[in-house]
N, C-alpha and C. Protein backbone atom coordinates (compact mmCIF):
# COMPACT_ATOMS: atom_id res chain seq x y z
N UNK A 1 113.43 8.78 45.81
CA UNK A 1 111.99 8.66 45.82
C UNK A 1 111.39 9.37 44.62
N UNK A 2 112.13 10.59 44.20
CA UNK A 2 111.68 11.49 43.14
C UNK A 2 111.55 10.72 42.01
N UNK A 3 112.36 9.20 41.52
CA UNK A 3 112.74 8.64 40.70
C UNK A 3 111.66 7.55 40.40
N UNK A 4 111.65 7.07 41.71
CA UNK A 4 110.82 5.88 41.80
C UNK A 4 109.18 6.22 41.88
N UNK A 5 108.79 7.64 42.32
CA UNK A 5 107.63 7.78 42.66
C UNK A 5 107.02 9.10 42.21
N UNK A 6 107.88 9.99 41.59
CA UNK A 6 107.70 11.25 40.43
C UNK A 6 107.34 11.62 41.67
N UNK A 7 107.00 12.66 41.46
CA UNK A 7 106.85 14.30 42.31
C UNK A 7 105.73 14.10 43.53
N UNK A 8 104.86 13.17 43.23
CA UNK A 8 103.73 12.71 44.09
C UNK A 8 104.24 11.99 45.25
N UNK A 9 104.83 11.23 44.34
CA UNK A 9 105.70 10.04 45.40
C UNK A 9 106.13 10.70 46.37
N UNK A 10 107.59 11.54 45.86
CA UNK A 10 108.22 12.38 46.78
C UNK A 10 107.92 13.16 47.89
N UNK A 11 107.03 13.85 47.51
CA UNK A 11 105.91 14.73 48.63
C UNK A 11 105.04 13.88 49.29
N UNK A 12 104.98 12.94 48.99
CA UNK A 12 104.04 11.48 50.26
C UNK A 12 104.89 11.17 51.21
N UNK A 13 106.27 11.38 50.84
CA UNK A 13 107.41 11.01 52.41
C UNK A 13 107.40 12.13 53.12
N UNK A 14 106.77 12.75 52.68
CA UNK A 14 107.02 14.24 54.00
C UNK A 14 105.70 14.44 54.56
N UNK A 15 104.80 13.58 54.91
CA UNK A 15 104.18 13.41 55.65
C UNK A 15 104.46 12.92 57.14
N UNK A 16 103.61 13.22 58.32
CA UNK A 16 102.71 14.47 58.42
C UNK A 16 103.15 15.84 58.48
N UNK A 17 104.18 15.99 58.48
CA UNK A 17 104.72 17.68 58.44
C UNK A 17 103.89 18.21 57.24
N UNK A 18 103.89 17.53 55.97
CA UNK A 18 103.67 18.37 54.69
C UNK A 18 102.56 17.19 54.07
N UNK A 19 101.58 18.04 53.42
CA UNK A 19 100.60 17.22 52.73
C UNK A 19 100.08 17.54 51.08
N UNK A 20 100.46 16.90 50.27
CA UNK A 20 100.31 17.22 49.36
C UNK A 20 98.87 16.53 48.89
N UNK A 21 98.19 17.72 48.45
CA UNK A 21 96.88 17.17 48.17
C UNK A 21 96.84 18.34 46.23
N UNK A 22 97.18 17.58 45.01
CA UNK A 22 97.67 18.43 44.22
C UNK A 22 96.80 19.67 44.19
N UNK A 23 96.84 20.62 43.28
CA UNK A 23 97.83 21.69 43.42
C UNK A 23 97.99 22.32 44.62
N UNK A 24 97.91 21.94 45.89
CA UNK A 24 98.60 22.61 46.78
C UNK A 24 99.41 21.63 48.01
N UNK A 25 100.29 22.19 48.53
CA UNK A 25 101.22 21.42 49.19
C UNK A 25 100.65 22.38 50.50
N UNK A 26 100.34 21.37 51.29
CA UNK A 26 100.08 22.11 52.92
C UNK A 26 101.06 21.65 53.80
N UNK A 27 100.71 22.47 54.47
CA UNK A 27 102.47 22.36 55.64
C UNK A 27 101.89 22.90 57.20
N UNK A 28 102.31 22.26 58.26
CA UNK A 28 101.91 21.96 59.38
C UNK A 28 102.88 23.17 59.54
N UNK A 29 102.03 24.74 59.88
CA UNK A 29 103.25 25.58 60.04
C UNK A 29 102.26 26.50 61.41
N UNK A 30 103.09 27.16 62.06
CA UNK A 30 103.02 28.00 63.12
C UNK A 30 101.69 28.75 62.64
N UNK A 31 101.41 29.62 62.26
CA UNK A 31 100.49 30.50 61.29
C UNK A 31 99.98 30.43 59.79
N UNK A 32 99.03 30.53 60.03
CA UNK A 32 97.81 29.94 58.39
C UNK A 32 98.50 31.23 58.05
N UNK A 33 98.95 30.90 56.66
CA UNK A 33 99.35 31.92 55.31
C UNK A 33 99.56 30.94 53.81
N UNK A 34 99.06 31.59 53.01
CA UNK A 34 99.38 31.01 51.72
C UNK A 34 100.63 31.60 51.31
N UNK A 35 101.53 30.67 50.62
CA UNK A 35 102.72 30.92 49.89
C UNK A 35 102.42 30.79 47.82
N UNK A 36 102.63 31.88 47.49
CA UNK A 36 101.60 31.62 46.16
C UNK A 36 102.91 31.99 45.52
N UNK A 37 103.51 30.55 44.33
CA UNK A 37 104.57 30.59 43.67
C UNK A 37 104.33 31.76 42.48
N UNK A 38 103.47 31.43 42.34
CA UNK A 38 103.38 32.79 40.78
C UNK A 38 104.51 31.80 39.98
N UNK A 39 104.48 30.53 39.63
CA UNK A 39 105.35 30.05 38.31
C UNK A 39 106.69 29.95 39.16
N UNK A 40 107.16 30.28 39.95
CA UNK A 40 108.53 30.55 40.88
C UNK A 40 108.63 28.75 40.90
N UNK A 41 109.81 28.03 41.01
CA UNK A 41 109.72 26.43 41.95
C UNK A 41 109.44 26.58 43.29
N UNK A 42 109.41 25.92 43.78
CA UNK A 42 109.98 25.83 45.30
C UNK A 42 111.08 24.88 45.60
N UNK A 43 112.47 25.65 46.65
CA UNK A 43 113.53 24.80 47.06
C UNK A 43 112.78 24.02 48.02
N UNK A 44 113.16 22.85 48.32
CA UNK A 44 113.03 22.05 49.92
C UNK A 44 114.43 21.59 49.96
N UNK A 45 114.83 22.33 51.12
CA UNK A 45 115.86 21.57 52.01
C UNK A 45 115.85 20.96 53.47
N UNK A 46 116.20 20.04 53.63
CA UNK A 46 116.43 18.67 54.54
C UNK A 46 117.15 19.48 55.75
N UNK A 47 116.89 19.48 56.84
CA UNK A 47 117.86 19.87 57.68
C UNK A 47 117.64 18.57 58.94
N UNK A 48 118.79 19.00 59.51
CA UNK A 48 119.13 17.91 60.65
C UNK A 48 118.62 19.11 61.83
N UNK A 49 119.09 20.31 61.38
CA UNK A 49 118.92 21.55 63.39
C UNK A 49 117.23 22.30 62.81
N UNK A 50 116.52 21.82 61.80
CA UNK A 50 115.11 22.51 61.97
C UNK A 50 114.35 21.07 62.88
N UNK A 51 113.21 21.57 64.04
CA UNK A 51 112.80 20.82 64.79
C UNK A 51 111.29 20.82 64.50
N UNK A 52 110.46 20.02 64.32
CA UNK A 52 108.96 19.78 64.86
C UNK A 52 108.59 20.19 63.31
N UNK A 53 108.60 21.31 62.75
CA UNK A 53 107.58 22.10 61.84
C UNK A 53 108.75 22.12 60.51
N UNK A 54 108.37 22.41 59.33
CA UNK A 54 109.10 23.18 58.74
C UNK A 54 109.09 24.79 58.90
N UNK A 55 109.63 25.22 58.08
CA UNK A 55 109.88 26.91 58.21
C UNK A 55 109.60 27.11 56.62
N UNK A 56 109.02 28.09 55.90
CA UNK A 56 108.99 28.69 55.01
C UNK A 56 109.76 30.34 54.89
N UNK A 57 110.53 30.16 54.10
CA UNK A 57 111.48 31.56 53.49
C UNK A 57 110.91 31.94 52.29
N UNK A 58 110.28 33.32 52.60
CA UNK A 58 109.74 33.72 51.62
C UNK A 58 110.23 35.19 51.44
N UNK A 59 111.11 35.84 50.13
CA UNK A 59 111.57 36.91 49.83
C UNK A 59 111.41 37.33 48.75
N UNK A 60 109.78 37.98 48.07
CA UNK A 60 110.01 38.46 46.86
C UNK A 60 111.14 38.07 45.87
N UNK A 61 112.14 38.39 46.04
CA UNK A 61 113.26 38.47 45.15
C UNK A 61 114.26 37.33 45.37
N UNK A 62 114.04 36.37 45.71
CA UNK A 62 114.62 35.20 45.79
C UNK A 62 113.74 33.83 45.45
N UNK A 63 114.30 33.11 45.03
CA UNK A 63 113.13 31.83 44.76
C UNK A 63 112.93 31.14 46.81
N UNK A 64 111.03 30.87 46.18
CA UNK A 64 110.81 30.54 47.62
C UNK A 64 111.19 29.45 48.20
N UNK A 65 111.77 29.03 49.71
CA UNK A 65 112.72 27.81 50.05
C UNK A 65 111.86 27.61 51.42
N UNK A 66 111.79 26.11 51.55
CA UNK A 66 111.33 25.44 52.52
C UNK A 66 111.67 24.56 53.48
N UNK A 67 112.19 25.04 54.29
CA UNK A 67 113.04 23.96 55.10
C UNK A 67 112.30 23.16 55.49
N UNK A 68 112.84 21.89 55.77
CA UNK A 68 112.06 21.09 56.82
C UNK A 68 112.80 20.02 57.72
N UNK A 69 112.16 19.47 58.96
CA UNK A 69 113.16 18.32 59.49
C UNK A 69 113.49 17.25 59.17
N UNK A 70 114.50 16.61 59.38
CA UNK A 70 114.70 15.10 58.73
C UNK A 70 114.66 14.15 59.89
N UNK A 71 114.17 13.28 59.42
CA UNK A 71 114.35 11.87 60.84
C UNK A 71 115.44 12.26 61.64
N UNK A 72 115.49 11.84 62.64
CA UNK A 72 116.78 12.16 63.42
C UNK A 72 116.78 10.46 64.37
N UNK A 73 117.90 9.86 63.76
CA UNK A 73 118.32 9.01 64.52
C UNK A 73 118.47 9.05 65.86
N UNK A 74 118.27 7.67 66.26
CA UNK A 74 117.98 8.27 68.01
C UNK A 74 119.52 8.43 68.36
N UNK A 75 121.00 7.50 67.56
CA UNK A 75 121.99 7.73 68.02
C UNK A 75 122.88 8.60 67.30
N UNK A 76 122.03 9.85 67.07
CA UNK A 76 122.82 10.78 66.05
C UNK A 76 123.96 11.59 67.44
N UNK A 77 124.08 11.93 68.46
CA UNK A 77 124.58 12.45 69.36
C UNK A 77 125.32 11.34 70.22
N UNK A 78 126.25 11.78 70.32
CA UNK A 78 127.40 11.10 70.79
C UNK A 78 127.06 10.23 72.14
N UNK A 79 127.41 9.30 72.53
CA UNK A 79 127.11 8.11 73.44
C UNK A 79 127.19 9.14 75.03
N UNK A 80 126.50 8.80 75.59
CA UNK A 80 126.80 9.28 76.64
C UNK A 80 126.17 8.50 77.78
N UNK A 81 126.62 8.71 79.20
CA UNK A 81 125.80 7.35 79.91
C UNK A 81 124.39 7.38 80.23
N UNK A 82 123.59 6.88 80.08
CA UNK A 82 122.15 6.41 79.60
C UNK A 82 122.04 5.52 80.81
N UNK A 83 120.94 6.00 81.70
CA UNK A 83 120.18 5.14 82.56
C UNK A 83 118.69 4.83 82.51
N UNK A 84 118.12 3.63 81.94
CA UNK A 84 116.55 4.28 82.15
C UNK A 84 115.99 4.13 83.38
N UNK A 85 115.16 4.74 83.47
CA UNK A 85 114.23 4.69 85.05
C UNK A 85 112.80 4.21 84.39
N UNK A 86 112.46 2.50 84.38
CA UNK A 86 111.14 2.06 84.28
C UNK A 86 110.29 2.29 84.71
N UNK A 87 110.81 2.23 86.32
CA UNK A 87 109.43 2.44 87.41
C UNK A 87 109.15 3.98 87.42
N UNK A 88 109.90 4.67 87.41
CA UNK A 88 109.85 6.46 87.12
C UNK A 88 108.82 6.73 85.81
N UNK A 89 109.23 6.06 84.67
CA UNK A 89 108.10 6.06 83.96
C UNK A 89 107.12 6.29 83.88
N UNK A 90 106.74 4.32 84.79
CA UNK A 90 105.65 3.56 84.48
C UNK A 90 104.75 4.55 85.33
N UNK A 91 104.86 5.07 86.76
CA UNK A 91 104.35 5.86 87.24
C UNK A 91 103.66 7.44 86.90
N UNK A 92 104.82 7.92 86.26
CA UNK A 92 104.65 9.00 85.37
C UNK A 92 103.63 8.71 84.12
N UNK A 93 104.07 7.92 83.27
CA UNK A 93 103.14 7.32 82.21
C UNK A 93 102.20 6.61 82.26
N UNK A 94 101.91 5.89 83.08
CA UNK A 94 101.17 4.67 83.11
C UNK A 94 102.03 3.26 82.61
N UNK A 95 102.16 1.81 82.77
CA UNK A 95 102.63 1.36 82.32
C UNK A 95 102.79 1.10 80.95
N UNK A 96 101.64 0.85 80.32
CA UNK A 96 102.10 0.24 79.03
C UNK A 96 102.50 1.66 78.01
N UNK A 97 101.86 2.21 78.75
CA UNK A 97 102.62 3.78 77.71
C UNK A 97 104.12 4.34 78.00
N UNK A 98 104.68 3.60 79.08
CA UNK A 98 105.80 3.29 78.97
C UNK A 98 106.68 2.64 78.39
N UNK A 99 106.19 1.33 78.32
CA UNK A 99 106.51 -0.05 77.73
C UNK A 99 106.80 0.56 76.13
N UNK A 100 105.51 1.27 75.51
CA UNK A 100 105.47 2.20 74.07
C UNK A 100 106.63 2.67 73.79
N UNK A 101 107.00 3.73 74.67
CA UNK A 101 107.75 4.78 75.07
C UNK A 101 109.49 4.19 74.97
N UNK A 102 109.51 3.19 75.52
CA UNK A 102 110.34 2.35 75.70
C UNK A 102 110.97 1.58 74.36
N UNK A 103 110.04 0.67 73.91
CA UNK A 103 110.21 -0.02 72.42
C UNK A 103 110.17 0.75 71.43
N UNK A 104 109.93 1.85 71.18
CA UNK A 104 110.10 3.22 70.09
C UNK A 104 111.57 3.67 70.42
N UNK A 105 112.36 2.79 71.23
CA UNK A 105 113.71 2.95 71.00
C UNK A 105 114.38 2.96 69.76
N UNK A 106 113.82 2.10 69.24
CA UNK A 106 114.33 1.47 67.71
C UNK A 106 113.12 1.76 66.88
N UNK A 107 113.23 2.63 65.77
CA UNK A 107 112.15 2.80 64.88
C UNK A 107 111.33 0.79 64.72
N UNK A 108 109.99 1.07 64.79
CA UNK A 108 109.56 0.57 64.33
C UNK A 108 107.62 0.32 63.79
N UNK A 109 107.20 -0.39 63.07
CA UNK A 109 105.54 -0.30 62.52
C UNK A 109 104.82 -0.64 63.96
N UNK A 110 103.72 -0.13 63.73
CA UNK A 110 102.59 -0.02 64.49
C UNK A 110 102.26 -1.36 65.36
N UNK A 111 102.13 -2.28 63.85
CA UNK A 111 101.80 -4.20 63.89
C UNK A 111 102.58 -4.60 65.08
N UNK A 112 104.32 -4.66 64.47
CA UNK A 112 105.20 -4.50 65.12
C UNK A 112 105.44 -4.48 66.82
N UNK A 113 105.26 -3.54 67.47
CA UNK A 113 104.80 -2.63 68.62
C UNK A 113 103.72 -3.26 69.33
N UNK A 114 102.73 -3.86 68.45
CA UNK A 114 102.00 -4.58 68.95
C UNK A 114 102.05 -5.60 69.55
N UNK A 115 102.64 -6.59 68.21
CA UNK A 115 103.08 -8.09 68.74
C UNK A 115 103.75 -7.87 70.02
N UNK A 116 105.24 -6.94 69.74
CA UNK A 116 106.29 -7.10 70.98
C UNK A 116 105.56 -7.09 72.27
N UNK A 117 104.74 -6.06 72.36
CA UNK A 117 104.64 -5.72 73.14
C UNK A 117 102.86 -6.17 74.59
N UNK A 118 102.11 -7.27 73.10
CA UNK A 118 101.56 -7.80 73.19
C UNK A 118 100.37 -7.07 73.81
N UNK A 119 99.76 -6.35 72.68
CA UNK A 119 98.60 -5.56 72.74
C UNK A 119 97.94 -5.15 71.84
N UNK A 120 96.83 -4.93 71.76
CA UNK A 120 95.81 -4.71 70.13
C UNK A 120 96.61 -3.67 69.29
N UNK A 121 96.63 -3.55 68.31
CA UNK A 121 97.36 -2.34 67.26
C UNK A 121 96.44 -1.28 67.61
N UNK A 122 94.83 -1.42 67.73
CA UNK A 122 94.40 -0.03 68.15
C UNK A 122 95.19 0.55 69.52
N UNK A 123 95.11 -0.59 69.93
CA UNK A 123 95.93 0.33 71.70
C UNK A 123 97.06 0.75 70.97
N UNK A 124 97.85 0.06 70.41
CA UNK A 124 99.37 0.58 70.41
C UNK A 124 99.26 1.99 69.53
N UNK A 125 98.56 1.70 68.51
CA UNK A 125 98.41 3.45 68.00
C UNK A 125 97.68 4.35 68.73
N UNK A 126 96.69 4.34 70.12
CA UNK A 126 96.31 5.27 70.35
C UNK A 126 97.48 5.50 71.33
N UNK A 127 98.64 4.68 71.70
CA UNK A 127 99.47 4.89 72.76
C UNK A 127 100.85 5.86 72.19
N UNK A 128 100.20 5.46 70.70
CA UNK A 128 101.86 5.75 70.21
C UNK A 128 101.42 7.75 69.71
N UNK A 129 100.20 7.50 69.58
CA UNK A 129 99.43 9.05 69.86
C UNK A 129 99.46 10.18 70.26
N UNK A 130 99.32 9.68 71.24
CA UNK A 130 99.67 10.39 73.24
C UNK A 130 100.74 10.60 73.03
N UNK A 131 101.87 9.60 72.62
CA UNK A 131 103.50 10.75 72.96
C UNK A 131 103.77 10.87 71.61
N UNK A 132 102.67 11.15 70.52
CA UNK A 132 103.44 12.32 69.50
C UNK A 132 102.90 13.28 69.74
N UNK A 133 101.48 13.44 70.29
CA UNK A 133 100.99 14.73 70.61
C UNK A 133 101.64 15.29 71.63
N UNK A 134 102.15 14.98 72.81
CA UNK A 134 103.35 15.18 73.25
C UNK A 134 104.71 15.33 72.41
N UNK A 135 104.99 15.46 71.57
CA UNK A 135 106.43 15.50 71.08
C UNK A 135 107.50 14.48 71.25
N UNK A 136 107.03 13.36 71.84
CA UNK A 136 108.38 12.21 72.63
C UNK A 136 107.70 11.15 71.46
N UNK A 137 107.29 11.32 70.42
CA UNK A 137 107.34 10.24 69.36
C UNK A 137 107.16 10.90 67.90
N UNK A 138 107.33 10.53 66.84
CA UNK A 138 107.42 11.00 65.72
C UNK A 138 106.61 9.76 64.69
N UNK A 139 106.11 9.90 63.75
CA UNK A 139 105.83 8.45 62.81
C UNK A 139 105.89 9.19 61.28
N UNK A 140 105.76 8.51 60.62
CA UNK A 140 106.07 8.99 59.15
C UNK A 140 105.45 7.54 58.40
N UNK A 141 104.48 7.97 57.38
CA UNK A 141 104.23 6.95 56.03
C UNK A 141 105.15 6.06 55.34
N UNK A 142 105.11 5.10 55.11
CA UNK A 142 106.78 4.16 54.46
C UNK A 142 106.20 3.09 53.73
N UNK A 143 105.33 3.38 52.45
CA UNK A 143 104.19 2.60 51.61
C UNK A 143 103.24 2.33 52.53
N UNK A 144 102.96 0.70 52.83
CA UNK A 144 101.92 0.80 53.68
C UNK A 144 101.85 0.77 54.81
N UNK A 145 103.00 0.88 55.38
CA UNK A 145 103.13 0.89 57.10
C UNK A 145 103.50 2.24 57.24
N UNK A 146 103.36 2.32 59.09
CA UNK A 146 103.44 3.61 59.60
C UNK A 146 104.23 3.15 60.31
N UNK A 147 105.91 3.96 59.88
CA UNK A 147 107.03 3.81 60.80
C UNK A 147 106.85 4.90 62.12
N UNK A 148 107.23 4.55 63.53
CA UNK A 148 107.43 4.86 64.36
C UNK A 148 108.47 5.14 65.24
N UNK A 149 109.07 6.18 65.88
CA UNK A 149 110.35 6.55 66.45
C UNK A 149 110.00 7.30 67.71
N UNK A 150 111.21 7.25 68.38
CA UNK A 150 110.90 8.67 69.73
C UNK A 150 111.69 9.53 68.50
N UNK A 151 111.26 11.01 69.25
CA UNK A 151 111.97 12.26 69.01
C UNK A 151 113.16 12.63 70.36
N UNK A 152 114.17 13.43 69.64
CA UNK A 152 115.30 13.59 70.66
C UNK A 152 114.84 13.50 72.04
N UNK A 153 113.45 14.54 72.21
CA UNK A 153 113.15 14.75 73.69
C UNK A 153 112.39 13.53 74.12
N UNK A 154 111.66 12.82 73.27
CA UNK A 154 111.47 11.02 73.78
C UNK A 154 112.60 10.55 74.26
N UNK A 155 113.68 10.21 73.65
CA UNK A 155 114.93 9.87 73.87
C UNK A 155 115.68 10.21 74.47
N UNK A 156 115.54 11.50 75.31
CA UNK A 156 116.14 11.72 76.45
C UNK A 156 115.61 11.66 78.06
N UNK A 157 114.19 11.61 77.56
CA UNK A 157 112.84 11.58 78.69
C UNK A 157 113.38 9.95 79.28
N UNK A 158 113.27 9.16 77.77
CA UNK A 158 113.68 7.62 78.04
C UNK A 158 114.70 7.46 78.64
N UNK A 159 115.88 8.00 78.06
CA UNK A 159 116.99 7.18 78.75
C UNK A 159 117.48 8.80 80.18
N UNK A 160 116.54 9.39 80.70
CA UNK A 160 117.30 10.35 81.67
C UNK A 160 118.18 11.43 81.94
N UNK A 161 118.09 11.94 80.10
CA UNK A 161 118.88 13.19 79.74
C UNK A 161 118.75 14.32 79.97
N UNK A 162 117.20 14.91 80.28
CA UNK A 162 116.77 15.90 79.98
C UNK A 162 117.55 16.94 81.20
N UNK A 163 118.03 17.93 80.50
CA UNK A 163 118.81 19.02 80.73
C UNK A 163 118.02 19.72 82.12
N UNK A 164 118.28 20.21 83.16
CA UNK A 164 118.17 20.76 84.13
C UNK A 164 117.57 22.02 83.97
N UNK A 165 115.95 22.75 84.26
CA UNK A 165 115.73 24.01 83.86
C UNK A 165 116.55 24.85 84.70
N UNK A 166 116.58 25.89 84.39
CA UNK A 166 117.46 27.45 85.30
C UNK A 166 116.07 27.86 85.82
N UNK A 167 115.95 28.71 87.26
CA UNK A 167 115.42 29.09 87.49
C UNK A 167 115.77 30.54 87.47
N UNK A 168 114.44 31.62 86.87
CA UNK A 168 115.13 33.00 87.02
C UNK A 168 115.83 33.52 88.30
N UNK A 169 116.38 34.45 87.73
CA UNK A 169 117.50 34.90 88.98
C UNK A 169 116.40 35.88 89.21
């Protein structure tokens, strides 16, 4: 992207985590702080185990480094048996925010989501909304469409994974 779209370009795919509005790069982080290069670069590295936010590493004496998350395929974790529960859902969710919930199996655009699923694109983006503000969907800029995905915990909500809490002893 660095190639095809110089430095602007590049920093437009890391949206919404990171927003580059020039000279400053904003970042969807835990606590408001400025990171002020003083002429320093900045590293960005890609990780697969950082979740939701990036992280900023900042050490005087080291150049400053920025982690951040990368897409995460929904079948990055090994197959395991997968049941969905529709009606568990649809109840829980409402239906068609299920149905959402459901077809964000497979990355795909807004339009998309719509047709399938046969509902206005405003509904489908205010649906697809609701479970990123929830965390069970993710979307990202991709020229002029807005690609759409679940996040791990979408993807386990969906197919019936989610891990068992402990209760304190």
């Amino acid at each position: 992207m660095l190639c095809r779209g110089g430095v602007d370009g590049m920093l437009d795919t890391f949206r919404p985590a990171l927003r580059w509005e020039p000279p400053v790069l904003h970042v969807d982080y835990p606590r408001d702080r400025d990171l002020r290069l003083g002429g320093r670069g900045l590293r960005l590295i890609p990780s697969h185990f950082c979740w939701r936010s990036p992280i900023a590493l900042a050490d005087p004496g080291l150049p400053p480094v920025l982690v951040y998350p990368v897409e995460h395929a929904t079948d990055w974790a090994p197959a395991t048996t997968r049941s969905c529960h529709p009606q568990a859902l649809s109840a829980l969710l409402g239906r068609t925010r299920a149905r959402i919930l459901a077809a964000l199996d497979a990355p795909t655009t807004t339009g998309e989501l719509a047709r399938r699923l046969r509902v206005s694109a405003p509904s489908a983006s205010e649906h697809v909304s609701a479970l990123r503000e929830a965390n069970l969907a993710r979307s990202r800029r991709d020229g002029g469409s807005v690609i759409h995905a679940l996040t791990p915990l979408g993807t386990a909500l969906l197919h019936g994974e989610l891990a068992p809490v402990r209760q304190p002893q």
